[in-house]
Protein backbone atom coordinates (compact mmCIF):
# COMPACT_ATOMS: atom_id res chain seq x y z
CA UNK A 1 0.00 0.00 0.00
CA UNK A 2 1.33 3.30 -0.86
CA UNK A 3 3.03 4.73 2.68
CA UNK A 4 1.82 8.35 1.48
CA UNK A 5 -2.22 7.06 1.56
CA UNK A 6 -1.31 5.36 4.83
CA UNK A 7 0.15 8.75 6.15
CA UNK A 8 -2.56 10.76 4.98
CA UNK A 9 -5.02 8.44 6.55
CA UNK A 10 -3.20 8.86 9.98
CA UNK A 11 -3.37 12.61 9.75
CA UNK A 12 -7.13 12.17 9.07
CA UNK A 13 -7.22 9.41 11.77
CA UNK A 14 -5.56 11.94 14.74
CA UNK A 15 -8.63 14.44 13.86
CA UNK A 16 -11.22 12.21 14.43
CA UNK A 17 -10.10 10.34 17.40
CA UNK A 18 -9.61 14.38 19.42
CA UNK A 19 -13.44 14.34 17.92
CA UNK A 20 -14.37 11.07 19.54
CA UNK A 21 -12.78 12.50 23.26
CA UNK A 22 -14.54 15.02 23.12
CA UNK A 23 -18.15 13.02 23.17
CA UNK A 24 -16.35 11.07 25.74
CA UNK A 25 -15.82 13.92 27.96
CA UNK A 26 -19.70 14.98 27.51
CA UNK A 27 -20.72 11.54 28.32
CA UNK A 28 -18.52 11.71 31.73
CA UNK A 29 -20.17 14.76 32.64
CA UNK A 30 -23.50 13.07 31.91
CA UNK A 31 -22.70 9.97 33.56
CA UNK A 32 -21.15 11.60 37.03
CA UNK A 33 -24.00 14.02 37.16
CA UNK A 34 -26.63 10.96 36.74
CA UNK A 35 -24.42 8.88 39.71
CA UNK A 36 -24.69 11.86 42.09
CA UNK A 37 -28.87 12.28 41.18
CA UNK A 38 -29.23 8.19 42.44
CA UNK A 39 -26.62 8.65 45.52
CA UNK A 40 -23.65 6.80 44.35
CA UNK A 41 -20.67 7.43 46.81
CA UNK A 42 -17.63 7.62 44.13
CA UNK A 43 -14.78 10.45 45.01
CA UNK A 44 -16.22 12.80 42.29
CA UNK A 45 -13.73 15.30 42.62
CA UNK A 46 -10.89 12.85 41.50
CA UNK A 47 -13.01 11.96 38.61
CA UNK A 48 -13.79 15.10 37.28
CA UNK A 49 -9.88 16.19 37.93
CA UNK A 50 -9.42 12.99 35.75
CA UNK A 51 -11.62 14.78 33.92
CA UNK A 52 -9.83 17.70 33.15
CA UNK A 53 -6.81 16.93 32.59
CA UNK A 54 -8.32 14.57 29.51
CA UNK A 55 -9.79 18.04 28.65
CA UNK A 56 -6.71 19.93 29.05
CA UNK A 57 -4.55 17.69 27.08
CA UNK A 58 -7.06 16.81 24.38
CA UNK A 59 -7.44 20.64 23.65
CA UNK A 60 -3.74 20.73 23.48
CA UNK A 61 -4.44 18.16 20.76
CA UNK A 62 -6.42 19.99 18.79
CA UNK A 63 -4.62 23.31 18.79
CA UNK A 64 -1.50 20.93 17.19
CA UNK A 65 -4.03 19.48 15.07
CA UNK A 66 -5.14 22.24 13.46
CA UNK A 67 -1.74 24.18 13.11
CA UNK A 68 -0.61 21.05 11.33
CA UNK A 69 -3.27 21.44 9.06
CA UNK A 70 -2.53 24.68 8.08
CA UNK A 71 0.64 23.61 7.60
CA UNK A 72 0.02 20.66 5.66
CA UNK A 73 0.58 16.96 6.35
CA UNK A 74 3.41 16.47 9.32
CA UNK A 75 6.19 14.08 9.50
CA UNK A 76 4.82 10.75 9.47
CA UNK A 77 7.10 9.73 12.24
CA UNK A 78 5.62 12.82 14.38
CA UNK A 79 2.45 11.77 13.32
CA UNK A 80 3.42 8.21 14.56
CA UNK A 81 4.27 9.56 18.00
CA UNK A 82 1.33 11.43 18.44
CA UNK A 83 -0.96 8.83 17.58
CA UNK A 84 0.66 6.40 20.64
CA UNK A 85 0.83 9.06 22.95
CA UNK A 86 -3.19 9.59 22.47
CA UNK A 87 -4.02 6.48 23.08
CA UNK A 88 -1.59 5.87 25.74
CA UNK A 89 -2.72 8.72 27.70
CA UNK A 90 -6.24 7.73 26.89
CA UNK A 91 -5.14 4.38 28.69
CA UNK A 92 -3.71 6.29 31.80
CA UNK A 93 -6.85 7.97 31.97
CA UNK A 94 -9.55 5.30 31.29
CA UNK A 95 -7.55 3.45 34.33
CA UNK A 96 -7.12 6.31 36.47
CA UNK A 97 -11.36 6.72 36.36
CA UNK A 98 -11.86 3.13 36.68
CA UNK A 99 -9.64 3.13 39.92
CA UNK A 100 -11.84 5.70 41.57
CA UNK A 101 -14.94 3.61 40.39
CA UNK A 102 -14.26 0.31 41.78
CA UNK A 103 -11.51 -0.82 39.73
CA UNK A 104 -11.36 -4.60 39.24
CA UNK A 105 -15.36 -4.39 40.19
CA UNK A 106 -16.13 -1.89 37.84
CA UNK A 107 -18.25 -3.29 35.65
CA UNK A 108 -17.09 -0.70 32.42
CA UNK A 109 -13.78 -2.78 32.68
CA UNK A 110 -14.13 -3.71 29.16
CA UNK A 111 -14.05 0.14 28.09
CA UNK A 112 -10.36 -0.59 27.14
CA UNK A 113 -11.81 -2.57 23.82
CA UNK A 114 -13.06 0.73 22.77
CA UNK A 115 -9.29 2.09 22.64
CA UNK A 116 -8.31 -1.08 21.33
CA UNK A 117 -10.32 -1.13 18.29
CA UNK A 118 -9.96 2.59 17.71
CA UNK A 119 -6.31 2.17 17.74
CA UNK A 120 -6.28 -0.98 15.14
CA UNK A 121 -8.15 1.83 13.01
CA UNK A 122 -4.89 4.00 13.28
CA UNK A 123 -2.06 1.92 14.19
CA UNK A 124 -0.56 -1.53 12.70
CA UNK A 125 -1.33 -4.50 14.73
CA UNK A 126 2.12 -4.61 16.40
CA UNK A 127 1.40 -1.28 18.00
CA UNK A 128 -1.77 -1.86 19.11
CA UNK A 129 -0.46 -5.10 20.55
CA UNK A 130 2.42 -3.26 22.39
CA UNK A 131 -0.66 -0.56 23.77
CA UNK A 132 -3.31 -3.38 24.61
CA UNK A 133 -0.38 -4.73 26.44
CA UNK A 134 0.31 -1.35 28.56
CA UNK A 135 -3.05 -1.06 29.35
CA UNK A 136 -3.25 -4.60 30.58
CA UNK A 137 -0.40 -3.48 32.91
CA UNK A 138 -1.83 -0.65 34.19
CA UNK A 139 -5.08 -2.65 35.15
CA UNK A 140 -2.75 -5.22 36.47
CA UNK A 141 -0.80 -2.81 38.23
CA UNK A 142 -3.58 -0.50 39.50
CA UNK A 143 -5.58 -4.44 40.79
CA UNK A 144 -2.37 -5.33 42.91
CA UNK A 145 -2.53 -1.97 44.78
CA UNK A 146 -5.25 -2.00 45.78
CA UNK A 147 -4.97 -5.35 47.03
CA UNK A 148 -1.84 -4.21 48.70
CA UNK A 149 -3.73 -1.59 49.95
CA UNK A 150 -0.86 0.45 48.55
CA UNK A 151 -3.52 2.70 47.16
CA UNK A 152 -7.02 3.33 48.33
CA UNK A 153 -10.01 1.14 46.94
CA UNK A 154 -13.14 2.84 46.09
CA UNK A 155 -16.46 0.65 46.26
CA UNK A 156 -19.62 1.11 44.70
CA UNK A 157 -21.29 -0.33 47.09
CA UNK A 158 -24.94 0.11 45.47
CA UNK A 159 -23.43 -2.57 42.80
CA UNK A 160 -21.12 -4.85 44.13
CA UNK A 161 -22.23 -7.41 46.43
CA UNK A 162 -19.49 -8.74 48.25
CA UNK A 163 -16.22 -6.89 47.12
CA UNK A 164 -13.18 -8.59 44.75
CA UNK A 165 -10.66 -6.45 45.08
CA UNK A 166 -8.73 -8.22 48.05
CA UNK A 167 -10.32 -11.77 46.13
CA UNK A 168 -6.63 -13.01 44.29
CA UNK A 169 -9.07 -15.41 42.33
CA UNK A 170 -11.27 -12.61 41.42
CA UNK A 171 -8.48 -10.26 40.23
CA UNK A 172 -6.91 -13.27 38.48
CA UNK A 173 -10.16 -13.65 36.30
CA UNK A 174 -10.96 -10.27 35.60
CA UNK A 175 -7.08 -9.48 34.25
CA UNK A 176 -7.13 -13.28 32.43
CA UNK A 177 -10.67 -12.16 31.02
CA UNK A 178 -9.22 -8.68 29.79
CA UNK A 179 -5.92 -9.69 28.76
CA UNK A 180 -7.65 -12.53 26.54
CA UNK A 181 -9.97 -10.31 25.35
CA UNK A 182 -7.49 -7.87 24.48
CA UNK A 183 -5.41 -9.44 22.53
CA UNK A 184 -8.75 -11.57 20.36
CA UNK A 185 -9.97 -8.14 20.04
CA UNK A 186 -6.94 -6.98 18.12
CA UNK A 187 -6.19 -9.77 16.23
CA UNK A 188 -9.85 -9.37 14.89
CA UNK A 189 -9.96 -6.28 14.27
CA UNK A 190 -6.46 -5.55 13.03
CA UNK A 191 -7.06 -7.66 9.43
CA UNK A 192 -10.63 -6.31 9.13
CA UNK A 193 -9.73 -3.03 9.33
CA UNK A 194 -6.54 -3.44 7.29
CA UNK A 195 -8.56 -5.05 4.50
CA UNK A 196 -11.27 -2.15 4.63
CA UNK A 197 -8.12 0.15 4.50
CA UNK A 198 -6.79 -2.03 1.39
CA UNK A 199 -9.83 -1.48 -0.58
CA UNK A 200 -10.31 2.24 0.20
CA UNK A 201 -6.72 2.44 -0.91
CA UNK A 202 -7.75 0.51 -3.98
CA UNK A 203 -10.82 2.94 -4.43
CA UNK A 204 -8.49 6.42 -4.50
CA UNK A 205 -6.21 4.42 -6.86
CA UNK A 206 -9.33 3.72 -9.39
CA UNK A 207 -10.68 7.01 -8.80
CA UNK A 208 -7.74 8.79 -9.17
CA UNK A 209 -7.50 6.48 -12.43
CA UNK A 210 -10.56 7.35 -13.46
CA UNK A 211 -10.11 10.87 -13.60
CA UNK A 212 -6.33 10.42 -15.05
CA UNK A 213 -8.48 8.52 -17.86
CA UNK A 214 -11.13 11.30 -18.12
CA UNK A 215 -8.40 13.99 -18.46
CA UNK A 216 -6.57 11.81 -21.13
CA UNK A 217 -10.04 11.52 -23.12
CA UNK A 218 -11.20 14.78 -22.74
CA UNK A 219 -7.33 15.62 -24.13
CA UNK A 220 -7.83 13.35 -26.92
CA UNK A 221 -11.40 14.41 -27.98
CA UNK A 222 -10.27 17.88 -27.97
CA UNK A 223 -7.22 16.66 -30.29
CA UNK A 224 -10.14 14.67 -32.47
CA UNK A 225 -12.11 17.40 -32.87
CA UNK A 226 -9.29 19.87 -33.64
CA UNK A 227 -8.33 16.71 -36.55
CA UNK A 228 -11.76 16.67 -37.68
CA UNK A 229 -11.94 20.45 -38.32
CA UNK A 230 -8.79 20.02 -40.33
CA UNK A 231 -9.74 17.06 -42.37
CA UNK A 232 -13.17 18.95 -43.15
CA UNK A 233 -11.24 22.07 -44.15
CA UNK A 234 -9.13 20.03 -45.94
CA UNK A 235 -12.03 18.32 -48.04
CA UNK A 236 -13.41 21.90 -48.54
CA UNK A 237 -9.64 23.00 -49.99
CA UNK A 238 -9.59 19.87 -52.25
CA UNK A 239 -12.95 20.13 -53.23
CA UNK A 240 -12.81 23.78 -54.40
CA UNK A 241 -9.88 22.84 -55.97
CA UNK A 242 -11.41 20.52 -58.42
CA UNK A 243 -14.28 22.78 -58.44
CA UNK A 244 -11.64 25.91 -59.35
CA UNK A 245 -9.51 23.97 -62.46
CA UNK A 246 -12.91 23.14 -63.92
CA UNK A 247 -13.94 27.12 -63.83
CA UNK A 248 -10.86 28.37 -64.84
CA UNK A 249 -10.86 26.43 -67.50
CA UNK A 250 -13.94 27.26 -68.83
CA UNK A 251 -13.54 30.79 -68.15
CA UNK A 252 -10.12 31.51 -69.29
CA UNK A 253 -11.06 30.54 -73.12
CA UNK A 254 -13.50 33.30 -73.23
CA UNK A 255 -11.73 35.78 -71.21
CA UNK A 256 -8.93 35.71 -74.01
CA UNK A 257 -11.26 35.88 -76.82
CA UNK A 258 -12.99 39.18 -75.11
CA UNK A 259 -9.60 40.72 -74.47
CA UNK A 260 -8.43 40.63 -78.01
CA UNK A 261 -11.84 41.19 -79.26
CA UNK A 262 -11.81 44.53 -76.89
CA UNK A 263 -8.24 45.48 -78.50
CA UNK A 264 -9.53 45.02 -82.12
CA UNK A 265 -12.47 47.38 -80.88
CA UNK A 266 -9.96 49.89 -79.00
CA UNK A 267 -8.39 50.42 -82.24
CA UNK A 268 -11.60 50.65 -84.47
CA UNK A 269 -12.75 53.53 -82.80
CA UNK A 270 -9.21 55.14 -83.17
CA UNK A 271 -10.25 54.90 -86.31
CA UNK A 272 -13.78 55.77 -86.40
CA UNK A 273 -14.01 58.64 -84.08
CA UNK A 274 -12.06 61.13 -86.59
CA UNK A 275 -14.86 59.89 -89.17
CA UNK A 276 -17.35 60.70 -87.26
CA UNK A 277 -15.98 64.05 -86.09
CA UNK A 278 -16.30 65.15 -90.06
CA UNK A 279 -19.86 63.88 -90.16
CA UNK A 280 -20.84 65.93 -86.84
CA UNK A 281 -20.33 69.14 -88.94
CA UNK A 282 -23.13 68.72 -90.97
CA UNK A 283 -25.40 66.97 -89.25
CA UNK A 284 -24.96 68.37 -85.24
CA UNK A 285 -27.94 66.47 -84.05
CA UNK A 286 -26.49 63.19 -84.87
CA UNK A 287 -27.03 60.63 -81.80
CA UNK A 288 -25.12 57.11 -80.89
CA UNK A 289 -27.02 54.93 -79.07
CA UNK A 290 -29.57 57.29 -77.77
CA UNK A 291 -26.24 59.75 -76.91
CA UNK A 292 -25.48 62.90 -77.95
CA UNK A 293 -22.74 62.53 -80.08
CA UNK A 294 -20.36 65.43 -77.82
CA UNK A 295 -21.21 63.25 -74.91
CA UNK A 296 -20.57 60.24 -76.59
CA UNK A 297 -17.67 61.39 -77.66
CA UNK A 298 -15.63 62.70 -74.44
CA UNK A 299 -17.15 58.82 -72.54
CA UNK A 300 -16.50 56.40 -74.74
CA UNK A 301 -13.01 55.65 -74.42
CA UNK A 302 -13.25 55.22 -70.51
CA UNK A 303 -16.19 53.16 -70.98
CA UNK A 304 -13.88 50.80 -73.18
CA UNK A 305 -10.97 51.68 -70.99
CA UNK A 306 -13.23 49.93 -68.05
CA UNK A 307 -13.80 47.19 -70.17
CA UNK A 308 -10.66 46.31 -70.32
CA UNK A 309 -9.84 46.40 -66.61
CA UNK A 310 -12.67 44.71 -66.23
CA UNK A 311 -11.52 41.71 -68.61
CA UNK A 312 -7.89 41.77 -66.87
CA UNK A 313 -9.49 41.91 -62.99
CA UNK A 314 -11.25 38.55 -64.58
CA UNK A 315 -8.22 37.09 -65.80
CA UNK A 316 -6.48 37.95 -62.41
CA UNK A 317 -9.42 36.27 -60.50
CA UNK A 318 -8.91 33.39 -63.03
CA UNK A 319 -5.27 33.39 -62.06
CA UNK A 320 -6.10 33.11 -58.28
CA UNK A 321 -8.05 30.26 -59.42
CA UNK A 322 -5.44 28.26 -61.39
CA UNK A 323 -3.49 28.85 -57.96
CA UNK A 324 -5.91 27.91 -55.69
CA UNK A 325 -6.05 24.57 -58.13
CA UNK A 326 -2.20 24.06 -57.81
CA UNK A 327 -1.83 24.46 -54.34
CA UNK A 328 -1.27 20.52 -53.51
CA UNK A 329 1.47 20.40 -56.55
CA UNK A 330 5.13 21.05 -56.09
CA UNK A 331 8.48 19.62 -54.87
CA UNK A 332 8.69 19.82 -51.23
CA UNK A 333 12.25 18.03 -51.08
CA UNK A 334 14.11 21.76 -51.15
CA UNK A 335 16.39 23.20 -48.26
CA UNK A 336 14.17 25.77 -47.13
CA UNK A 337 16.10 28.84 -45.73
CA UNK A 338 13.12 30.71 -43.99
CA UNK A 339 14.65 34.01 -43.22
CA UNK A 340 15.44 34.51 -46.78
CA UNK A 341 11.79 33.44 -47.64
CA UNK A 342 10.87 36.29 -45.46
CA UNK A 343 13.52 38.70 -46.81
CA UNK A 344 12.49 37.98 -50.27
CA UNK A 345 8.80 38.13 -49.59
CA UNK A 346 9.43 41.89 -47.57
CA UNK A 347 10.76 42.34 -50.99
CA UNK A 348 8.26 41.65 -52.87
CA UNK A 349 5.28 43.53 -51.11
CA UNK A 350 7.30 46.39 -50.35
CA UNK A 351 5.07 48.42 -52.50
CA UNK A 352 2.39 47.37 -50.82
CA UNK A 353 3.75 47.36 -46.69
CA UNK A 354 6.19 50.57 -47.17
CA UNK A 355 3.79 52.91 -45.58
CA UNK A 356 3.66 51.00 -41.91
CA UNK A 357 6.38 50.25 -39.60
CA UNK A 358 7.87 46.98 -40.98
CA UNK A 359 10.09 45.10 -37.96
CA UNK A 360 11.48 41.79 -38.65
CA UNK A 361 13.34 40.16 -36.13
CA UNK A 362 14.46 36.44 -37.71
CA UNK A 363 16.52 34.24 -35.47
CA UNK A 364 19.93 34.00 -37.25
CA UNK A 365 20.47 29.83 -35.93
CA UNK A 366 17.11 29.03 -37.72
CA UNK A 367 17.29 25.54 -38.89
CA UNK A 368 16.71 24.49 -42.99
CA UNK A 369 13.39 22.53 -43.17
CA UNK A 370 12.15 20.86 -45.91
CA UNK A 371 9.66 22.20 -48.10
CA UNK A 372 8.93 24.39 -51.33
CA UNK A 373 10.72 28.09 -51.13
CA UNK A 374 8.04 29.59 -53.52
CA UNK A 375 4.90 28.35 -51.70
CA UNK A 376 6.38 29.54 -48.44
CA UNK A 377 7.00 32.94 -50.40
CA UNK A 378 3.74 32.97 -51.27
CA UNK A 379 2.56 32.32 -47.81
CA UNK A 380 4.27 34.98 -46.50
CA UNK A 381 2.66 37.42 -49.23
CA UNK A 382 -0.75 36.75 -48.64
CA UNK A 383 -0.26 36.92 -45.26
CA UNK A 384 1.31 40.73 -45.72
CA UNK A 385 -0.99 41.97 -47.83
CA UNK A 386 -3.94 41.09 -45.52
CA UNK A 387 -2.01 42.88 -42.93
CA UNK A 388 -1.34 45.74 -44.74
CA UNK A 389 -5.03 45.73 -45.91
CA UNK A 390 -6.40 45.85 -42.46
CA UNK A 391 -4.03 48.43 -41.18
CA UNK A 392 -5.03 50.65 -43.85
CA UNK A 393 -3.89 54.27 -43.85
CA UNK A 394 -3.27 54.79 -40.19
CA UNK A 395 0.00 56.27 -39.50
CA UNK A 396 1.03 54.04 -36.90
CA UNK A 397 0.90 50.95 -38.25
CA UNK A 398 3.13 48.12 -37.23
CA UNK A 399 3.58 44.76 -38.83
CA UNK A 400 5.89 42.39 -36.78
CA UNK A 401 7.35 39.39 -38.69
CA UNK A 402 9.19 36.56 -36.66
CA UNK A 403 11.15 33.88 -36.99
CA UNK A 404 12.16 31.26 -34.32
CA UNK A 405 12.94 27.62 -33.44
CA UNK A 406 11.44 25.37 -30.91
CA UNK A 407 13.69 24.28 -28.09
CA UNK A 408 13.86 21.09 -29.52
CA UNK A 409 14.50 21.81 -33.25
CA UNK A 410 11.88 19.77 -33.98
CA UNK A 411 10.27 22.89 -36.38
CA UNK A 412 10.79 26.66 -36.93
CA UNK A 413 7.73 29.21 -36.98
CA UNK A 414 7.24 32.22 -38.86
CA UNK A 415 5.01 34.75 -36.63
CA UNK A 416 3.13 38.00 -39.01
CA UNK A 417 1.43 40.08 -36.24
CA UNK A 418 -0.27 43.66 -36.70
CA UNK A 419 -1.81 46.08 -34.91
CA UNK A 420 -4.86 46.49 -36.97
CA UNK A 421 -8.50 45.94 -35.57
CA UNK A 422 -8.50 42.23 -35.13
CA UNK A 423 -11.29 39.49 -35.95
CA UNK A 424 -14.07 39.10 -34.07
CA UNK A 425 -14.37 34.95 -33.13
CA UNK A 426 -17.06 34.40 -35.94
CA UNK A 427 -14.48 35.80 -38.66
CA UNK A 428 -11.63 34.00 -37.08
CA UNK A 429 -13.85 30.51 -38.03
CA UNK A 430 -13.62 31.11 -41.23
CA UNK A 431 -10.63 32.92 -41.78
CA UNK A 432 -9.21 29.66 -43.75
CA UNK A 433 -12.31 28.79 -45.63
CA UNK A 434 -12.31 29.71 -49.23
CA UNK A 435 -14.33 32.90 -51.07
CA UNK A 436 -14.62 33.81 -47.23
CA UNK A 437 -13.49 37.37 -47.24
CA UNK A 438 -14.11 40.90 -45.59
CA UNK A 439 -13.29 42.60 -48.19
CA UNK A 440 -15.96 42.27 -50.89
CA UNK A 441 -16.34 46.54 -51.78
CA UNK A 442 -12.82 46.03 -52.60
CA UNK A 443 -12.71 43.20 -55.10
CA UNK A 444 -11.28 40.82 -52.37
CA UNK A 445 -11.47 36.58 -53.58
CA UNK A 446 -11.39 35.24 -49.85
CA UNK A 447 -8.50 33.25 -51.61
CA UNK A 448 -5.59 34.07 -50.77
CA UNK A 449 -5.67 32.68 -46.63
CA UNK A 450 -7.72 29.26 -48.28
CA UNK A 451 -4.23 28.88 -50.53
CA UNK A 452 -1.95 29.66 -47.65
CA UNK A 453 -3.97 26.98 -45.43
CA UNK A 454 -3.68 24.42 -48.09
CA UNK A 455 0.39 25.01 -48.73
CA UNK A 456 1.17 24.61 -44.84
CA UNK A 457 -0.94 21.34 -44.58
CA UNK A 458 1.36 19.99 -47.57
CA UNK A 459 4.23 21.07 -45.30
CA UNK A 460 2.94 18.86 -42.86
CA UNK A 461 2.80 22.33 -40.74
CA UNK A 462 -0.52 24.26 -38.45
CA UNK A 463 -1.25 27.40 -37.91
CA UNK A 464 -1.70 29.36 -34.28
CA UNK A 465 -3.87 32.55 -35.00
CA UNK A 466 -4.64 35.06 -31.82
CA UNK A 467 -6.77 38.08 -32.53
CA UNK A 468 -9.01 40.53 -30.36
CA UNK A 469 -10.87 43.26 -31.81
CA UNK A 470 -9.53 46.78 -31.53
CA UNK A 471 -5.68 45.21 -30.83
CA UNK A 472 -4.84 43.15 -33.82
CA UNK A 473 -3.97 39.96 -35.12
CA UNK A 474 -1.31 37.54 -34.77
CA UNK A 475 -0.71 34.52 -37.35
CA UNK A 476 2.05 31.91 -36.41
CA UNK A 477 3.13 29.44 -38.97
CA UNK A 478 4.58 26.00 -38.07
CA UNK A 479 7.00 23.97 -40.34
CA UNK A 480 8.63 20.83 -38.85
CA UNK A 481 12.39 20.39 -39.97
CA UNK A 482 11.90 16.96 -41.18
CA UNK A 483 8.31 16.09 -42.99
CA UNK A 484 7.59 12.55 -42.25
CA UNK A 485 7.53 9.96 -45.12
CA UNK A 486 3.77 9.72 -47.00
């Protein structure tokens, strides 16, 4: 059994027996005053000094008692002490009030089995043998006195016929009686309440299983569900995938037959418009397409001019498509330097980030992992831009880019944080998902984060994001050093 249960237990154990003396001491207060209201002659006085010196050292007790407890569990071996000293002195004191009520003829002899089986509760059997033993003695010793006459013998005379005390057969078969008893007492009790000891051990040790298997569930359901959520955006990714080839397909064929279609047009009314001009002279009502011809004239080329941004924003969107496609095709067998991934991405969005305050801070011992230089590039980009989108114009905006390495070297993390105005927890759901996007009055895809998601998943990587509204956003990219095989 583990010695730390059997220590606690004794702790517990002291508690309850101070509890226990003081019922005892209320029922000695009931039982003296109940003697003196039917006359019997006993030397009260003694018994309720007996009394209080049971009260005096059992407070004692529980002043220690509950110091300890503040200050945690004692030392088992000072817990060992105390726990013989109680029931010793209980012993001394149980035989000290049975000597000024009759001693050997007082019929509540047999009170010592009550210590006896409250110390087998608290003690190992040979302790409580070596205590039953003492308190034998003491009867013993306290029965020849008073047949000596060394000490005087107190008689209740209202229940003892003829007295025993100076009876050497009598004495002999009260101690024999008690001594016998004693010890079948302990030997008894000892096992029974070891085994009920055994099992409540047994009980903490499957509770405390129990709840070291709930923990480990509740750990691994979280770690399910977290799995699930990525499989299910990962069959949205591949999904709109094969959705996205199929439309950009179909959409790019057209696209380039309206774009050259809108040069050939561009240049035909190059041509035109002088003609027309000449023909305006003489006829300066002349309409085009219910338009007055002046009107006509000074619109037209920004309506084609639109037109043609309008065909190229398609064939960007058509682009993002194709990419979005692509995303799960590559080599991912290169020696990935990340901090010159970041430095060339910086690079690239300059443009686009120059207005904020740009701080990288890369860890110079970063590790090489394994993985695709581009796709991490173009991580890094989308990630930027979205950054630089939500901070705006405001003139203190800072974008934080990181680099570091796990204490183990087990993988390397890229960290893009702003101070922008953060997500609120409904956005941050589906920040991954794709055509999910904010910014719709600006011609935003919602692509850009669904590619990113799908290129760290083929890097065998996960993402950490932590935003609040009104202090910004923080995206952490994982990469592990070495992708495992399949």
């Amino acid at each position: 059994m583990n010695r730390l249960f059997i220590e606690e237990e004794l702790f517990e154990r002291l508690g309850w027996i101070i509890r226990i003396r003081w019922a005892f001491l209320a029922g000695l207060i009931l039982a003296v005053l109940t003697s003196r209201a039917i006359h019997i002659d006993l030397p009260y006085s003694k018994i309720l000094s007996v009394g209080a010196i049971i009260l005096a050292y059992n407070t004692a007790l529980f002043i220690h008692h509950v110091l300890a407890v503040r200050r945690g569990t004692p030392d088992p071996r000072i817990a060992q002490v105390e726990a013989n000293f109680q029931i010793c002195a209980d012993y001394v004191s149980l035989t000290a009030l049975l000597h000024f009520s009759g001693g050997v003829e007082n019929p509540f002899v047999f009170l010592y089995l009550l210590h006896v089986i409250v110390g087998s509760i608290i003690l190992r059997r040979p302790q409580v043998l070596a205590d039953g033993l003492f308190a034998f003695l003491l009867f013993l010793t306290v029965a020849i006195l008073e047949y000596n006459r060394t000490i005087p013998h107190y008689t209740i005379k209202e229940l003892v016929g003829s007295p025993g005390y100076h009876n050497v057969w009598y004495i002999l078969f009260v101690s024999t009686t008690l001594l016998v008893t004693l010890i079948c007492t302990i030997y008894l009790s000892s096992p029974i309440v070891q085994s009920l000891r055994t099992r409540e051990y047994e009980l903490i040790q499957a509770r405390s299983m129990l709840q070291k298997k709930s923990r480990d569930l509740e750990i691994a359901n979280r770690e399910l569900r977290e799995k699930q959520q990525q499989l299910v955006q990962s069959e949205k990714l591949a999904s709109l995938g094969r959705i996205s080839a199929g439309m950009a397909h179909e959409i790019n064929n057209p696209i380039q037959f309206i774009q050259g279609n809108m040069r050939v047009l561009s240049e035909a009314m190059e041509s035109i418009l002088p003609i027309l001009d000449r023909y305006v002279k003489d006829d300066s009502g002349f309409r085009i397409a219910r338009l007055e011809y002046p009107f006509f004239r000074q619109h037209i080329g920004t309506l084609i001019k639109d037109m043609a941004n309008g065909t190229v924003r398609i064939a960007d969107i058509v682009r993002d498509l194709k990419k979005f496609a692509r995303a799960e095709e590559g080599n991912f067998d290169e020696a990935v330097d990340v901090n010159e991934a970041v430095r060339s991405s910086l690079r690239l969005v300059h443009n686009k980030i120059k207005r904020h305050n740009v701080i990288p801070v890369l860890d110079p011992d970063l590790p090489k992992i394994k993985g695709n230089t581009n796709k991490i590039e173009q991580v890094m980009v989308a990630n930027l831009i979205n950054a630089a989108e939500a901070l705006g114009e405001r003139q203190d905006g800072i974008i934080k880019v990181e680099t570091a390495a796990d204490p183990a070297g087990a993988s390397v993390s890229i960290c893009i944080s702003d101070n922008g105005p953060g997500m609120s927890d409904d956005v941050k759901k589906k920040l991954f998902d794709p055509f999910f996007t904010t910014k719709q009055r600006t011609g935003g895809m919602g692509l850009g984060l669904s590619v990113a998601y799908g290129i760290i998943k083929d890097h065998q990587g996960w993402v950490d994001v932590d935003t609040r509204l009104g202090e910004g956003t923080s995206l952490r990219y994982h990469f592990p050093v070495v992708r495992s095989e399949g």
